[in-house]
Protein backbone atom coordinates (compact mmCIF):
# COMPACT_ATOMS: atom_id res chain seq x y z
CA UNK A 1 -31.25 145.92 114.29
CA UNK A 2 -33.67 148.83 114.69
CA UNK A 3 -33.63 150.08 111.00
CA UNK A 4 -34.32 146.03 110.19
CA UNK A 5 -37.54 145.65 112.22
CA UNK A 6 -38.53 149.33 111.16
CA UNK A 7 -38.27 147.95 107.43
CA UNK A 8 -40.41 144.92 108.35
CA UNK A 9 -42.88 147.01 110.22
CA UNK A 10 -43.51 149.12 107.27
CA UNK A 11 -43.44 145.78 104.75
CA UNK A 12 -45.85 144.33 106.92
CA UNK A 13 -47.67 147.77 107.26
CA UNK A 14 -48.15 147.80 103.31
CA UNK A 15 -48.93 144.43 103.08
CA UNK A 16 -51.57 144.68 105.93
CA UNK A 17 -53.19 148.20 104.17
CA UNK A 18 -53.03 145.96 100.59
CA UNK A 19 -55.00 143.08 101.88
CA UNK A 20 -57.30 145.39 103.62
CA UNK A 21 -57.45 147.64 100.27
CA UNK A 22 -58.80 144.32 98.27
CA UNK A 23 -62.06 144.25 100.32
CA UNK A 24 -64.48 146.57 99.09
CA UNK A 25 -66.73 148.77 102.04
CA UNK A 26 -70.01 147.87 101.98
CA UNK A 27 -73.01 150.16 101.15
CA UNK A 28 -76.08 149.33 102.63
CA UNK A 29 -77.73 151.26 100.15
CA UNK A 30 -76.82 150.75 97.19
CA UNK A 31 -78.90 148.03 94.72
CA UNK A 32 -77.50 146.82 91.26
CA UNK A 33 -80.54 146.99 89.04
CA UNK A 34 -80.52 144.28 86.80
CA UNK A 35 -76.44 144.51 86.40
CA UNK A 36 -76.81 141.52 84.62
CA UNK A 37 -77.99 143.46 81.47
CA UNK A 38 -75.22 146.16 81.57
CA UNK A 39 -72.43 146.19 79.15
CA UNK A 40 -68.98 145.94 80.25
CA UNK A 41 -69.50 144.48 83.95
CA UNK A 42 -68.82 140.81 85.17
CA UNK A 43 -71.82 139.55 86.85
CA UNK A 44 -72.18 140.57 90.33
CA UNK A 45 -68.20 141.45 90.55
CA UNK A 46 -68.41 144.91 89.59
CA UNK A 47 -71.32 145.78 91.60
CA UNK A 48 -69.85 144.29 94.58
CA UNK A 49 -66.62 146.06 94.42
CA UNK A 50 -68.61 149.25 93.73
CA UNK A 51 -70.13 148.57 97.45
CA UNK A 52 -73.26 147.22 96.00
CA UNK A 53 -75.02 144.39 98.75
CA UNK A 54 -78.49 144.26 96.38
CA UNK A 55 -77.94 143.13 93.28
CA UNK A 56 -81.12 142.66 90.91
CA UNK A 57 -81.67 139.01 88.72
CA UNK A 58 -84.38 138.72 86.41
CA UNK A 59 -85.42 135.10 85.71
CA UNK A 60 -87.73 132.80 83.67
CA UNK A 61 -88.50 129.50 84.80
CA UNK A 62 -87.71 127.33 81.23
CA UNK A 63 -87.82 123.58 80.78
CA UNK A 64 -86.78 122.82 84.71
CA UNK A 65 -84.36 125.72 84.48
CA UNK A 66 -84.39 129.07 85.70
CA UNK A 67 -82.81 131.53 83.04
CA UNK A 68 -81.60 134.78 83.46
CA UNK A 69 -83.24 137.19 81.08
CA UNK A 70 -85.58 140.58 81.48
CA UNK A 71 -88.10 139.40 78.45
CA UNK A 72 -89.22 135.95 77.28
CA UNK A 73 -87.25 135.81 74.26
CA UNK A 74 -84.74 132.77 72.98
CA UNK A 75 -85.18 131.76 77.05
CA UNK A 76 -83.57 128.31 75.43
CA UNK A 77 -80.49 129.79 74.70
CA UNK A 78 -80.29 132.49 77.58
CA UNK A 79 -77.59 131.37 80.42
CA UNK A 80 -78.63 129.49 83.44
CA UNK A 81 -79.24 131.35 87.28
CA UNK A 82 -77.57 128.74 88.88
CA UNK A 83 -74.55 128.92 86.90
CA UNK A 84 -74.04 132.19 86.28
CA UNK A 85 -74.54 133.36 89.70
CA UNK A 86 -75.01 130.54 92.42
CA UNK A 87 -72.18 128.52 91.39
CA UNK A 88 -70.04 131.27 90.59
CA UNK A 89 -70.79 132.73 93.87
CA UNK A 90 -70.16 129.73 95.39
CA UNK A 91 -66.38 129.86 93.69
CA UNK A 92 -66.47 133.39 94.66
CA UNK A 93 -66.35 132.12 98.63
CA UNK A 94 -64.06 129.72 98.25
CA UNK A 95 -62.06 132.01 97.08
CA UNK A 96 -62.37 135.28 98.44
CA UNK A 97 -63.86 133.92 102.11
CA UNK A 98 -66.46 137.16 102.25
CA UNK A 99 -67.88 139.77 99.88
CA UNK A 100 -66.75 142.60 101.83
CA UNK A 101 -64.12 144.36 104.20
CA UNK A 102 -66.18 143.19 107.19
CA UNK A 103 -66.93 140.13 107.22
CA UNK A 104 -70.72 140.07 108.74
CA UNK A 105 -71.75 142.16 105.86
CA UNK A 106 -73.83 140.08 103.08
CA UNK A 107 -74.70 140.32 99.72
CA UNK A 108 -78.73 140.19 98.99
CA UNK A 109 -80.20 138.78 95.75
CA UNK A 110 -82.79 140.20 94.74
CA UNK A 111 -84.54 137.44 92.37
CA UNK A 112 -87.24 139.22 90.13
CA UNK A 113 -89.65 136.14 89.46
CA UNK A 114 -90.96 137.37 85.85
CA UNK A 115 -93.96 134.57 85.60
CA UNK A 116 -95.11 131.43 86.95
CA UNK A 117 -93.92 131.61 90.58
CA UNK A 118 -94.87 129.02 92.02
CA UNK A 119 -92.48 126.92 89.24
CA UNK A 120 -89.91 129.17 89.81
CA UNK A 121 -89.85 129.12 93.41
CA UNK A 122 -89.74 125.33 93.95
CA UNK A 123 -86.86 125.20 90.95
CA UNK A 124 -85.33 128.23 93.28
CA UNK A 125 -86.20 125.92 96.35
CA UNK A 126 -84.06 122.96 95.26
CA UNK A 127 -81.01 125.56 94.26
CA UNK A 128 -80.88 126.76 97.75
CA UNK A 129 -81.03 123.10 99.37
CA UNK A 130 -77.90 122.47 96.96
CA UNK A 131 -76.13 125.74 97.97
CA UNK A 132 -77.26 125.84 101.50
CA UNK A 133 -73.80 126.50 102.68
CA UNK A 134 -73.91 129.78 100.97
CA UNK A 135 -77.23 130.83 102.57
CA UNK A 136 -78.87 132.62 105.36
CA UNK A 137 -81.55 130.13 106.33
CA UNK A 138 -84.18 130.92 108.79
CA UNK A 139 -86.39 128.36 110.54
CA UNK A 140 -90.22 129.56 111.15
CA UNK A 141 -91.28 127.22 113.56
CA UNK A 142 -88.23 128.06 116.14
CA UNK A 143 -87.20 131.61 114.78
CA UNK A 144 -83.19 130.18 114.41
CA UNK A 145 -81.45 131.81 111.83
CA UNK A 146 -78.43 130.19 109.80
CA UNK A 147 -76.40 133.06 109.24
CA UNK A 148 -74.27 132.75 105.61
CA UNK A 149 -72.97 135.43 103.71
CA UNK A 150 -75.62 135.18 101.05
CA UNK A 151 -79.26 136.28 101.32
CA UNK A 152 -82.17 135.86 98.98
CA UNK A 153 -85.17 137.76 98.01
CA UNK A 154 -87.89 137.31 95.75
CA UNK A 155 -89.47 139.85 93.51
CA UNK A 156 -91.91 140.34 90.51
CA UNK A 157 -94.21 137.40 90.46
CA UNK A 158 -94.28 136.64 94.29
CA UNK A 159 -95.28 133.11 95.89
CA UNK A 160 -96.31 134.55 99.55
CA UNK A 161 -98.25 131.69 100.57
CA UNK A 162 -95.77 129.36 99.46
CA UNK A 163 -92.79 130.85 101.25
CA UNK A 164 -95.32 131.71 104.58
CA UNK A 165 -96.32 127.94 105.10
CA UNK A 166 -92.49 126.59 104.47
CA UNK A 167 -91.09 125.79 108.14
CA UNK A 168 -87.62 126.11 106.59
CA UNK A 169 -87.03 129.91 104.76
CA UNK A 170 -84.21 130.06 102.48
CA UNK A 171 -85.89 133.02 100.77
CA UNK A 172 -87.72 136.34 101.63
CA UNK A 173 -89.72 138.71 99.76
CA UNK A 174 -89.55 142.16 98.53
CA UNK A 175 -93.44 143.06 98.93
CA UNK A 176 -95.16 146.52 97.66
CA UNK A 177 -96.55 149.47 100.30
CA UNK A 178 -99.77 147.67 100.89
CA UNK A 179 -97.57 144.89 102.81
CA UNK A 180 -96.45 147.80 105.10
CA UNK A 181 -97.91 146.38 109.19
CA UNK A 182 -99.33 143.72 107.63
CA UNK A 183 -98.97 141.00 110.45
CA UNK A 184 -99.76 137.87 108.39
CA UNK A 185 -96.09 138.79 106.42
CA UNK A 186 -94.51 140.59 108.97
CA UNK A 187 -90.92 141.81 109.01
CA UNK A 188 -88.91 138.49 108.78
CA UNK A 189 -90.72 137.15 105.75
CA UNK A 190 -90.79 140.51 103.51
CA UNK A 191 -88.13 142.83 105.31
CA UNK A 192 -88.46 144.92 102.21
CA UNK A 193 -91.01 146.61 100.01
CA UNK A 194 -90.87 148.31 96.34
CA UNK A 195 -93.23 150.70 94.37
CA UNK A 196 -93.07 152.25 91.98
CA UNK A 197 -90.80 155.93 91.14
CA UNK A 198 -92.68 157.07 88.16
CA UNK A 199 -95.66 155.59 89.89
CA UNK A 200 -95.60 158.06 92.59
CA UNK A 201 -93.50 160.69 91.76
CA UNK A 202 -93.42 163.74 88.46
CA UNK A 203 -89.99 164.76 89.66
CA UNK A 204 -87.42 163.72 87.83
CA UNK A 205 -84.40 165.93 89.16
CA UNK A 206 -84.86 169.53 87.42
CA UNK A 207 -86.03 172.09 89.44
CA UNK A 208 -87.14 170.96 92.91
CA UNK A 209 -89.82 168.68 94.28
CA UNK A 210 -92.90 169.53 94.90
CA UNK A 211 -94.05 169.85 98.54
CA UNK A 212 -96.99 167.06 97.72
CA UNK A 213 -94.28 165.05 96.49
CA UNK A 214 -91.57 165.90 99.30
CA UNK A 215 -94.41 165.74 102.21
CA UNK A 216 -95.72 161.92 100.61
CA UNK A 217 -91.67 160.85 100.42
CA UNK A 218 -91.17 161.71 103.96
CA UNK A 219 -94.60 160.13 105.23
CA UNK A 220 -93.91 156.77 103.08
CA UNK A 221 -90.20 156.95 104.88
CA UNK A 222 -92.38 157.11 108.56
CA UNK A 223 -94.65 154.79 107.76
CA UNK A 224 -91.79 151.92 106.34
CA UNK A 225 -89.23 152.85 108.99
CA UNK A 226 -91.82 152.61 112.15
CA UNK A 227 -92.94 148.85 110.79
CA UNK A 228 -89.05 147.61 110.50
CA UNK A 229 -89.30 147.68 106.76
CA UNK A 230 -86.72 148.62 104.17
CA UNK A 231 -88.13 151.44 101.08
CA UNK A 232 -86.79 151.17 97.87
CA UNK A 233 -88.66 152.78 94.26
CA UNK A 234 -87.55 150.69 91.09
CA UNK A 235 -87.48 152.76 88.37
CA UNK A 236 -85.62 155.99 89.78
CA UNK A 237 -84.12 158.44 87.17
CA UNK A 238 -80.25 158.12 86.76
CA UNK A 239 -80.16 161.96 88.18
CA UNK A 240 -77.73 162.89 91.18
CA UNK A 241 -80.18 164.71 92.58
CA UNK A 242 -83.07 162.41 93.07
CA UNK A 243 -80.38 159.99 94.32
CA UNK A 244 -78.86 162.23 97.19
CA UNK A 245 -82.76 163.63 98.19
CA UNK A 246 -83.37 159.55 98.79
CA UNK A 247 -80.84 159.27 100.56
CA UNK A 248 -80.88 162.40 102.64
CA UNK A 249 -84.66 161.61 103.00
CA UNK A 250 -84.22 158.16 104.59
CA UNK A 251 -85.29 156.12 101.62
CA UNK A 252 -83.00 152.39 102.49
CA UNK A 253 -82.76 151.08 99.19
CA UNK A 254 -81.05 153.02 96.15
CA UNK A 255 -81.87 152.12 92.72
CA UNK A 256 -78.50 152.32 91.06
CA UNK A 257 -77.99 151.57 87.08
CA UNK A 258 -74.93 153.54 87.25
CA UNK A 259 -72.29 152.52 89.61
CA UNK A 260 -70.04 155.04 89.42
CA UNK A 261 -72.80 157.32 90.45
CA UNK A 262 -71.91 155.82 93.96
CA UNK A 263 -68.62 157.85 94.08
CA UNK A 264 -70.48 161.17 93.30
CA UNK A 265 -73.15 160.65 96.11
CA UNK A 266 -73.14 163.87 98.67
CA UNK A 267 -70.89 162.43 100.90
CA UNK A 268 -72.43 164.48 103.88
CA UNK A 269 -75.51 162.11 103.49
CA UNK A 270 -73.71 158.84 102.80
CA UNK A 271 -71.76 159.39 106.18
CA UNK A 272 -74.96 160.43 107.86
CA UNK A 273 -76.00 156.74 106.77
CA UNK A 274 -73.43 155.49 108.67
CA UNK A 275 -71.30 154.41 105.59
């Protein structure tokens, strides 16, 4: 009788370390820049299962459409946002019940609004009424958040007033260094903000940083962290070490093009993150 329930313990053992295996952890830090464009990856799957909980859209609002594409080129024939990434998400749930190994963790879109936002954020608008479900909403007028497992956050072309007058948020923006203490858009409408790598950096991983550089990094870090905002630089070089200085530096957001450069992160500094 003992050997059977030891046999069951360890079949139910496996099967509990299996099921447990098919969640991916979550990485706090890690964005997907435009994974839509890279060869060889299903849309948002890969990223996810890399860890990824930013993942980076491009879109075009076209003919009462938004299309997914990084230039304006044969828009017409370029695949639709909603079904290539809301619906599928939306099967994605229904399948899978959540993203990641814990539950509470969610996946952020980060919607790069390429022209005309105010189009593309009422098209946008009417998407997120239809996938509600899906969404964390959040309610100005009462601060009550809807908690879902999906967030979303507009870049690029960026409709502040637009989302700052709507009573009923189902979007957020990523704003830019000048939005850091601004109290008009505080924390809960633009939780993030972006600039610019090349923009404010020469180093691109050879060598080491200069102290300008390093001393500018670190103050940036200060300034974002002591207003509740999250730092991320688009355009980082695909180089280890700029990636692990970011991350040992306090920088939230990682620009990642490569996802297995996830696995080679300094693993002293990822655990330091808490991950």
């Amino acid at each position: 009788m003992k050997s059977i329930f030891f046999v069951m313990a360890i079949f139910f053992g496996f099967g509990y370390l299996e099921l447990c295996a098919q969640k991916p952890k979550a990485l706090s830090f890690a964005h997907a820049h435009n994974d839509y464009e890279k060869l060889f990856r299903k849309d948002f799957v890969k990223a996810i299962e890399a860890g990824c909980t930013s993942v980076e859209i491009d879109v075009f609002p076209y003919r009462n459409k938004l299309k997914v594409a990084h230039v304006p080129l044969f828009l017409g024939i370029r695949t639709d946002f909603e079904k290539r990434y809301l619906k599928a998400l939306d099967k994605f749930i229904k399948e899978e019940k959540n993203f990641y190994a814990n539950p509470d963790d969610k996946l952020i879109l980060m919607v790069d609004i390429k022209r005309n936002s105010e189009k593309a954020y009422l098209l946008l608008k009417e998407l997120c009424k239809k996938y509600e479900h899906l969404l964390t909403v959040r309610f100005s007028d009462t601060a009550y958040v809807k908690e879902g497992p999906l967030q979303i956050l507009l870049s690029g072309s960026k409709p502040y007033e637009l989302l700052y007058k709507d009573s009923v948020r189902y979007m957020q923006l990523d704003g830019g260094l000048g939005d850091i203490a601004n109290q008009k858009f505080d924390t809960e409408l633009v939780p993030r903000v972006s600039s610019s790598y090349r923009g404010n950096f020469k180093w691109r991983g050879p060598g080491k940083i200069s102290e300008k550089e390093l001393e500018f990094l670190r103050e940036t870090v200060r300034k974002a962290k002591s207003d509740g905002r999250q730092l991320r630089f688009w355009g980082m070089p695909n180089n280890l070490k700029v990636l692990n200085l970011m991350l040992k530096e306090g920088v939230h957001w990682l620009n990642i093009d490569r996802l297995g450069q996830l696995k080679k992160l300094d693993r002293e500094a990822v655990r330091a993150r808490g991950e």
